[in-house]
PDB file of N, CA and C in Angstrom:
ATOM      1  N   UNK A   1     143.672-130.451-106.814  1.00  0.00           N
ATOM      2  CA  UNK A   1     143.385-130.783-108.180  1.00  0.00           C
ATOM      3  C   UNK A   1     142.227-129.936-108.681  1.00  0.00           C
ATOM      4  N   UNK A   2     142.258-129.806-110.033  1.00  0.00           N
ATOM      5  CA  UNK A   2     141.201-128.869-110.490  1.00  0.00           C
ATOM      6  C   UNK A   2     140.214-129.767-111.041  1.00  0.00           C
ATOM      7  N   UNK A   3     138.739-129.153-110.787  1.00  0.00           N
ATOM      8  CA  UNK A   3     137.711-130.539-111.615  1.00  0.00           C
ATOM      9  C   UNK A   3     136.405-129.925-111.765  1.00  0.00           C
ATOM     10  N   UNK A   4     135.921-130.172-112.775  1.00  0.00           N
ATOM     11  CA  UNK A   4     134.821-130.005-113.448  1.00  0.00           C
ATOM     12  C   UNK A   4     133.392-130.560-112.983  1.00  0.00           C
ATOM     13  N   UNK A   5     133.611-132.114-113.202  1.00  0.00           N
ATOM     14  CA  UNK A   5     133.058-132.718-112.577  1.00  0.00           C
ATOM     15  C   UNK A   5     131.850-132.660-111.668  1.00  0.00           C
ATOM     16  N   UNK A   6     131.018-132.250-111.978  1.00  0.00           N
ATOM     17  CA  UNK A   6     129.893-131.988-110.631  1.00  0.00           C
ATOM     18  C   UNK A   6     129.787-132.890-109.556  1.00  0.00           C
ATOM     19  N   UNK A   7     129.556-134.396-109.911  1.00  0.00           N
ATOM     20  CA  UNK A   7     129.163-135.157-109.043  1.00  0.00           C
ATOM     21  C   UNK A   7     130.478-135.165-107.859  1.00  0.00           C
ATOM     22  N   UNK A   8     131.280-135.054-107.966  1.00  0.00           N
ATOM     23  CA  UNK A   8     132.914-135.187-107.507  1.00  0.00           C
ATOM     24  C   UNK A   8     132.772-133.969-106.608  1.00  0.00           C
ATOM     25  N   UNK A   9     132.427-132.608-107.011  1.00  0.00           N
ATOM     26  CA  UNK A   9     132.580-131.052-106.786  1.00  0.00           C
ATOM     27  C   UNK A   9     131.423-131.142-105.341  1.00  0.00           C
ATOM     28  N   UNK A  10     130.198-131.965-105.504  1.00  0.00           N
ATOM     29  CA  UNK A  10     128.967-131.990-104.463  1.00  0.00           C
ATOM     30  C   UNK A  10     129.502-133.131-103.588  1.00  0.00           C
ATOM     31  N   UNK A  11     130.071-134.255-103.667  1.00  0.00           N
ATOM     32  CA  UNK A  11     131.185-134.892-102.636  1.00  0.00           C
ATOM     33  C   UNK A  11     132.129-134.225-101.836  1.00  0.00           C
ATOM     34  N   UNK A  12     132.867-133.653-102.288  1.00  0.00           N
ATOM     35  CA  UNK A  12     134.134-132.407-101.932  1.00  0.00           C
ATOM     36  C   UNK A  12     133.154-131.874-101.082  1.00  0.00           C
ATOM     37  N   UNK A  13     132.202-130.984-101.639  1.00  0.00           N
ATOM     38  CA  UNK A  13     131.502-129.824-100.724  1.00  0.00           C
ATOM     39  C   UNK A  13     130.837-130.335 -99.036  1.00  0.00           C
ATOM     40  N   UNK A  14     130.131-131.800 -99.535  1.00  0.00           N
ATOM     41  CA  UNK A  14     129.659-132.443 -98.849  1.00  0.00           C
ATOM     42  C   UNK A  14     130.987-132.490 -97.659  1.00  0.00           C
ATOM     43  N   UNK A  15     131.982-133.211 -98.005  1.00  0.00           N
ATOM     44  CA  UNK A  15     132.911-133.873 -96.999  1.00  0.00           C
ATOM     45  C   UNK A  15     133.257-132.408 -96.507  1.00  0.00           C
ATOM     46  N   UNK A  16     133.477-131.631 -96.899  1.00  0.00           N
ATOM     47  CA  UNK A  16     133.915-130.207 -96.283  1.00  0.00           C
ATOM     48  C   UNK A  16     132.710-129.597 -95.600  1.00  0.00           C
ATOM     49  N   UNK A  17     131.387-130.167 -95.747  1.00  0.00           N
ATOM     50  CA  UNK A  17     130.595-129.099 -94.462  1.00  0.00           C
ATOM     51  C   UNK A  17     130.623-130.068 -93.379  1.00  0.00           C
ATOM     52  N   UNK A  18     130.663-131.337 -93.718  1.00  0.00           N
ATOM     53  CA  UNK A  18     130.070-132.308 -91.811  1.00  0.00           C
ATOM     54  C   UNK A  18     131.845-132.904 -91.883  1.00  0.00           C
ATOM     55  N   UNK A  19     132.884-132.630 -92.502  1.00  0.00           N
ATOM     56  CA  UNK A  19     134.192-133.912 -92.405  1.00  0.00           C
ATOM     57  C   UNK A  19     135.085-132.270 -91.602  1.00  0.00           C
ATOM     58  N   UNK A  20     135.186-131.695 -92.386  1.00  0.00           N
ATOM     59  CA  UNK A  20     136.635-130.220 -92.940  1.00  0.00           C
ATOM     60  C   UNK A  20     137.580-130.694 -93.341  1.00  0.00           C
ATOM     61  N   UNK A  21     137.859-131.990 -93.659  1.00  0.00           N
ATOM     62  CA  UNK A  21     138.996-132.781 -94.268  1.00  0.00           C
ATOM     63  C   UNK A  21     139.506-131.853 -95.918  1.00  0.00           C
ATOM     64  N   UNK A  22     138.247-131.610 -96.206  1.00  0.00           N
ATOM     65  CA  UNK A  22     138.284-131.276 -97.590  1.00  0.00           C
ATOM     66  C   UNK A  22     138.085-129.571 -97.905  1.00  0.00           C
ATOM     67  N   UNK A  23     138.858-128.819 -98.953  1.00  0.00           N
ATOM     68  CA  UNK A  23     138.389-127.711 -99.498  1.00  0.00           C
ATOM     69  C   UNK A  23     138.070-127.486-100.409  1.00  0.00           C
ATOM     70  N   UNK A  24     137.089-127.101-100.825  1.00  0.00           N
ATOM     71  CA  UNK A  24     136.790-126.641-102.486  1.00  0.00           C
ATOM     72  C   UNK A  24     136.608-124.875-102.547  1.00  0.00           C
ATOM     73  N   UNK A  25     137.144-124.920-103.715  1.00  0.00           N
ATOM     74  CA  UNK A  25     137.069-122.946-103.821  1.00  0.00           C
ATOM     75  C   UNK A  25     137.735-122.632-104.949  1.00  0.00           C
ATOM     76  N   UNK A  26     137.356-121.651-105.167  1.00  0.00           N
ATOM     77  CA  UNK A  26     137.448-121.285-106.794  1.00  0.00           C
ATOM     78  C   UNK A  26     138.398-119.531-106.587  1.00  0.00           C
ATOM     79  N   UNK A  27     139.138-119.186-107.384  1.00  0.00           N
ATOM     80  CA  UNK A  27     139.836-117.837-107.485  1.00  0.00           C
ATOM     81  C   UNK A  27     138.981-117.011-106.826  1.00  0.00           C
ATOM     82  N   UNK A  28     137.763-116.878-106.630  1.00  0.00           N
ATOM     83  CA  UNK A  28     137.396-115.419-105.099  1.00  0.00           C
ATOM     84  C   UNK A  28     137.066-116.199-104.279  1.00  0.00           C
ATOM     85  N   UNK A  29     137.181-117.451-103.569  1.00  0.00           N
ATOM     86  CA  UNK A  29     136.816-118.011-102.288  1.00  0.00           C
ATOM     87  C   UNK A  29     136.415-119.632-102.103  1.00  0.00           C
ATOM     88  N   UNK A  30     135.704-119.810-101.123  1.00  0.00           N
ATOM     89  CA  UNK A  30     135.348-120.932-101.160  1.00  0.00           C
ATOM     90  C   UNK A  30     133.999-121.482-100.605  1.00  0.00           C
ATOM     91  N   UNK A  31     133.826-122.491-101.997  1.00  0.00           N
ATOM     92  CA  UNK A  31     132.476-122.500-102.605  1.00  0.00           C
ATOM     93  C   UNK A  31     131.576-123.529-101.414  1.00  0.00           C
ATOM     94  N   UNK A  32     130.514-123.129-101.999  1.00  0.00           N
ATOM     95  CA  UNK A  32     129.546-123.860-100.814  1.00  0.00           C
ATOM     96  C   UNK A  32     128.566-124.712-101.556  1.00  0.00           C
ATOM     97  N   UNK A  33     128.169-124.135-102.749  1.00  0.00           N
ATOM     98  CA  UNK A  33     127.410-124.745-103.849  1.00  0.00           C
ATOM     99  C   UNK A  33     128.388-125.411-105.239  1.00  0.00           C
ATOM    100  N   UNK A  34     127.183-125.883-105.756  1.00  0.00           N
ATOM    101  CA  UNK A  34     127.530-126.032-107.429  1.00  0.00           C
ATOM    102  C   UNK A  34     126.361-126.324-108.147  1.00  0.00           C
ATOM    103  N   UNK A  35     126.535-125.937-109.316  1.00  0.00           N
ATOM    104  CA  UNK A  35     125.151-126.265-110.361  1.00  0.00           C
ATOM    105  C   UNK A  35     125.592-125.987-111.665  1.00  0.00           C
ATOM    106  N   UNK A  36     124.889-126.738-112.958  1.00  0.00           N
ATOM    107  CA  UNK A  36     125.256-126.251-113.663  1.00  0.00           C
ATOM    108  C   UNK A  36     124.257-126.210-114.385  1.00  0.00           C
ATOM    109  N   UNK A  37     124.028-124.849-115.688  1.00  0.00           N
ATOM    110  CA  UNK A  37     123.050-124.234-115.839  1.00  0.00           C
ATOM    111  C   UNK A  37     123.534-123.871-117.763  1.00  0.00           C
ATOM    112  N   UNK A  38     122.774-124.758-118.773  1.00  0.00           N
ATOM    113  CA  UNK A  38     123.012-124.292-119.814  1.00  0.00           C
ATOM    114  C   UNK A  38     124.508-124.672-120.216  1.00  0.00           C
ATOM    115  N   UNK A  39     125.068-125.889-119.823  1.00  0.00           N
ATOM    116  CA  UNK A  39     126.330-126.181-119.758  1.00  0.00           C
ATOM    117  C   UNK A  39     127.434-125.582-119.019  1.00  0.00           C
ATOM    118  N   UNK A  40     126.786-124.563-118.276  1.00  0.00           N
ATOM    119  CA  UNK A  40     127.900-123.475-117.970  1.00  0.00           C
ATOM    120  C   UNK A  40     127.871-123.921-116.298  1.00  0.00           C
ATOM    121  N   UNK A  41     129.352-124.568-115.623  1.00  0.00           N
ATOM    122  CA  UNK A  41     129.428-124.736-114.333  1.00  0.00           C
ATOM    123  C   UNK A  41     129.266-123.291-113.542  1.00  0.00           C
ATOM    124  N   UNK A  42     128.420-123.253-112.264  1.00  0.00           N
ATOM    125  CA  UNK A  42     128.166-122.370-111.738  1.00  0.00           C
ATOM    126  C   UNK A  42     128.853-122.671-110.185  1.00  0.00           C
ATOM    127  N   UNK A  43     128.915-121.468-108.986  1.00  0.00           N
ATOM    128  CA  UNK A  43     128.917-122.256-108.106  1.00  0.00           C
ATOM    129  C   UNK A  43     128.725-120.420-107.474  1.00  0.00           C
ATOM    130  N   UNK A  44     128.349-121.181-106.072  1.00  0.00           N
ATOM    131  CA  UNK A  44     128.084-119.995-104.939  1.00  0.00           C
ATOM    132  C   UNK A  44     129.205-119.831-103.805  1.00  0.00           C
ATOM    133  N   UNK A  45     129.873-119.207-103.668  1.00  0.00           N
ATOM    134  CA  UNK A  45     130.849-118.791-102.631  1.00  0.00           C
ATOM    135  C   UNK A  45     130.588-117.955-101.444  1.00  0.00           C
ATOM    136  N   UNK A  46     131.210-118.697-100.808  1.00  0.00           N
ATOM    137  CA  UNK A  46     130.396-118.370 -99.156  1.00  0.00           C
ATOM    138  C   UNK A  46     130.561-116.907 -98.696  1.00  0.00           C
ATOM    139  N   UNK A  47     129.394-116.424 -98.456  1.00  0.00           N
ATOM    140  CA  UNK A  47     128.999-114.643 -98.459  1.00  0.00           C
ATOM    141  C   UNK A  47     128.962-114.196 -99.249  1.00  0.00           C
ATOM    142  N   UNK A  48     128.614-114.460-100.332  1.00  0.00           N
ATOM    143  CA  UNK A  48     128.095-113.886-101.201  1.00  0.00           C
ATOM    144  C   UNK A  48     127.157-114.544-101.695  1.00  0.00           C
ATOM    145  N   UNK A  49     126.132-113.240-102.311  1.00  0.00           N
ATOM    146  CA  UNK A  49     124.340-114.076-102.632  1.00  0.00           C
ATOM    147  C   UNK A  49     124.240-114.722-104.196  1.00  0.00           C
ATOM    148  N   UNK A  50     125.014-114.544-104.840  1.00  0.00           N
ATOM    149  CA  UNK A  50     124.496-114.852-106.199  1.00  0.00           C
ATOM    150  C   UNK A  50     125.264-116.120-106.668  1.00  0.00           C
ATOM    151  N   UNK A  51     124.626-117.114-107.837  1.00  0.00           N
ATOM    152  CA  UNK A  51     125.452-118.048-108.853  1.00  0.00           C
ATOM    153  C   UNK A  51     126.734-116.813-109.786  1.00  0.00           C
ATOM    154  N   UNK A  52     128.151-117.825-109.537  1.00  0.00           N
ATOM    155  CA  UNK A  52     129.065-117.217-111.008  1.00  0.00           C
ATOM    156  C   UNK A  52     129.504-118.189-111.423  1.00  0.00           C
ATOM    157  N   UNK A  53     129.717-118.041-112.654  1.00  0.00           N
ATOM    158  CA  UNK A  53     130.286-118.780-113.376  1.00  0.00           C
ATOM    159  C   UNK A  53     131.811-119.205-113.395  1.00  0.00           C
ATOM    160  N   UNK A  54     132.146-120.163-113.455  1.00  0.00           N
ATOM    161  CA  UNK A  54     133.790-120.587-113.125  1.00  0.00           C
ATOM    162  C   UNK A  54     133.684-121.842-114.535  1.00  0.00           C
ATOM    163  N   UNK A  55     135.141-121.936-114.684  1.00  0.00           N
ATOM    164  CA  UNK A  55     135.476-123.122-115.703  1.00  0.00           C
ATOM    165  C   UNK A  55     136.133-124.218-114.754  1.00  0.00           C
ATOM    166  N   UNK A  56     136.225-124.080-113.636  1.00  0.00           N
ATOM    167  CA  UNK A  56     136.879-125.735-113.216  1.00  0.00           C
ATOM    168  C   UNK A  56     136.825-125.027-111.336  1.00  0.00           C
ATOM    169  N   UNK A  57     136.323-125.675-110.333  1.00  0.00           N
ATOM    170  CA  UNK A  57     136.910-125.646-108.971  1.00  0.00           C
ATOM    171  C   UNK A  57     138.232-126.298-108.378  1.00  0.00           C
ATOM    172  N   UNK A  58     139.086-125.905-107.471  1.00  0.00           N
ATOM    173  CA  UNK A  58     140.118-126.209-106.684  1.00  0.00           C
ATOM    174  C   UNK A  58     139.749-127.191-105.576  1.00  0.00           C
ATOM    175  N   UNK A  59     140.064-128.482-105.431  1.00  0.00           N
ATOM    176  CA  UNK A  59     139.646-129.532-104.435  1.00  0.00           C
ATOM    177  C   UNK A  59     141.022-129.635-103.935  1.00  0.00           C
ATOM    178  N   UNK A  60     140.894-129.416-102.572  1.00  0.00           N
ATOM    179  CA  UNK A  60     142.320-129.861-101.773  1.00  0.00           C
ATOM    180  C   UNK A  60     142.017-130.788-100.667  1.00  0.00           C
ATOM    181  N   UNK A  61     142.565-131.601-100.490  1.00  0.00           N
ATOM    182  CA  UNK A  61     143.024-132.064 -99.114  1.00  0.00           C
ATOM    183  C   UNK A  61     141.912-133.548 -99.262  1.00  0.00           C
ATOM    184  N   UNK A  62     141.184-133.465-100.560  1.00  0.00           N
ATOM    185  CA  UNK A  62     140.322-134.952-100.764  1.00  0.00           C
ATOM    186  C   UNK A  62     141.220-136.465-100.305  1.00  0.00           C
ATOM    187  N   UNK A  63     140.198-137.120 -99.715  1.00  0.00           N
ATOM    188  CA  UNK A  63     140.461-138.667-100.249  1.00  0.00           C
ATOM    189  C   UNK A  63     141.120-139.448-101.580  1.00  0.00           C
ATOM    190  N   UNK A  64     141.319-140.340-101.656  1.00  0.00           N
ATOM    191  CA  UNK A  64     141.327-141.452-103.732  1.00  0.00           C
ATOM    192  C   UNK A  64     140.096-141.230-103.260  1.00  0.00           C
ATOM    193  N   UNK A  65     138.964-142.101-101.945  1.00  0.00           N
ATOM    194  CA  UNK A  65     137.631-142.159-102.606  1.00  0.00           C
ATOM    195  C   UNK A  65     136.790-141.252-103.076  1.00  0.00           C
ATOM    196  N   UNK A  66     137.038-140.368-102.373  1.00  0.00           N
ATOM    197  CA  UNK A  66     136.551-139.254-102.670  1.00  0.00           C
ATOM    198  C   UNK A  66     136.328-138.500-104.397  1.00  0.00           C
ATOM    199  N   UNK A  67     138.263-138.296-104.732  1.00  0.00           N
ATOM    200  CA  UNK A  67     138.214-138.193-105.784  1.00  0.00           C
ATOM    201  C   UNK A  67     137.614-139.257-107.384  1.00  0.00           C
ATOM    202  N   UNK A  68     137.133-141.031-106.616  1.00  0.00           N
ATOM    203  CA  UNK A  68     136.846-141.755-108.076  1.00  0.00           C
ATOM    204  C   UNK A  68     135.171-141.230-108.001  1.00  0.00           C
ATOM    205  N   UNK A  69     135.182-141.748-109.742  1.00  0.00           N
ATOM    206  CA  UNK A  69     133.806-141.802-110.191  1.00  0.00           C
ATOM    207  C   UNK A  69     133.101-143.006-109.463  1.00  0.00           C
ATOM    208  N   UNK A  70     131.905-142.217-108.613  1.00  0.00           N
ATOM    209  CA  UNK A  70     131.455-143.037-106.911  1.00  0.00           C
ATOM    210  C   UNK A  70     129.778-142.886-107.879  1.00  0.00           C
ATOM    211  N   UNK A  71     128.880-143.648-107.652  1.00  0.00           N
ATOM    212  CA  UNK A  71     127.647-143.533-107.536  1.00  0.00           C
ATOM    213  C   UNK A  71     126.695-144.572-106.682  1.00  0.00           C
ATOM    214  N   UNK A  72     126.585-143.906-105.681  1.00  0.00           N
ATOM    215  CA  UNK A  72     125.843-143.697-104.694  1.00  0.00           C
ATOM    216  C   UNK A  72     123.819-144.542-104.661  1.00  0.00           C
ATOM    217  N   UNK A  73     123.651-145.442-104.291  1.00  0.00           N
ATOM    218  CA  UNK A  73     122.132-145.932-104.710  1.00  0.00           C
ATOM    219  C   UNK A  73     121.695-145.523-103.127  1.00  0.00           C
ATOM    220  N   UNK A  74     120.444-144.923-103.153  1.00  0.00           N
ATOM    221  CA  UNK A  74     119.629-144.623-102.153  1.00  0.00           C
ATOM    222  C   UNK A  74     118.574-145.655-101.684  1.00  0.00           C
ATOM    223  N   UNK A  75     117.998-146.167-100.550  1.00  0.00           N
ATOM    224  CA  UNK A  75     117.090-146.391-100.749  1.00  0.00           C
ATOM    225  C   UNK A  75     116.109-146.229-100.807  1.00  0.00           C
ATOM    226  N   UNK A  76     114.694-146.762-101.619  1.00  0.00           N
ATOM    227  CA  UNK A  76     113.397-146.355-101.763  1.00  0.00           C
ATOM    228  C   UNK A  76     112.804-145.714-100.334  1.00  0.00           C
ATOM    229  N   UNK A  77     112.600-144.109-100.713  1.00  0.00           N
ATOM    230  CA  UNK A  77     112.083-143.069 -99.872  1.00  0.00           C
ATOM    231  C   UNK A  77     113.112-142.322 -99.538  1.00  0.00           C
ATOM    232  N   UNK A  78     114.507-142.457 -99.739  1.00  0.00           N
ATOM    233  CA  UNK A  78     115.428-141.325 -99.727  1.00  0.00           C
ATOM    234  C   UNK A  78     115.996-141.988 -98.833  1.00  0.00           C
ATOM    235  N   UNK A  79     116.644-141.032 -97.721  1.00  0.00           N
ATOM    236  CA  UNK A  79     117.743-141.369 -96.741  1.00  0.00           C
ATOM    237  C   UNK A  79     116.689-141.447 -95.562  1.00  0.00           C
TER     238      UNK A  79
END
């Protein structure tokens, strides 16, 4: 599925560095980051040094949980 989404896009990435269940990657590869900067989604693709700009990432092989709107409460002092 294709998604915009940041919070969703840093889940994906997440479950794909400690799970591999999951892929995210965009038309030159697959991404390791995301950020977005001035409205404009950014993301970093693995071996290469710089932010580019993309309009939507490729999530394969996710969870449903994965894919719902999830928010996450920490507790006081972080993890």
């Amino acid at each position: 599925m294709q998604s915009t989404n940041i919070r969703q896009i840093k889940a994906a990435i997440r479950d794909q560095a400690f799970h591999g269940t999951t892929q995210v990657s965009c038309p030159w590869g697959r991404v390791v980051a995301v950020s977005r900067w001035k409205g404009q989604l950014r993301v970093m693709i693995r071996g290469w040094r710089r932010w580019y700009p993309v309009e939507s990432v490729r999530i394969e092989g996710a969870g449903v949980a994965l894919l719902q709107e999830q928010r996450f409460l920490l507790p006081p002092g972080g993890c």
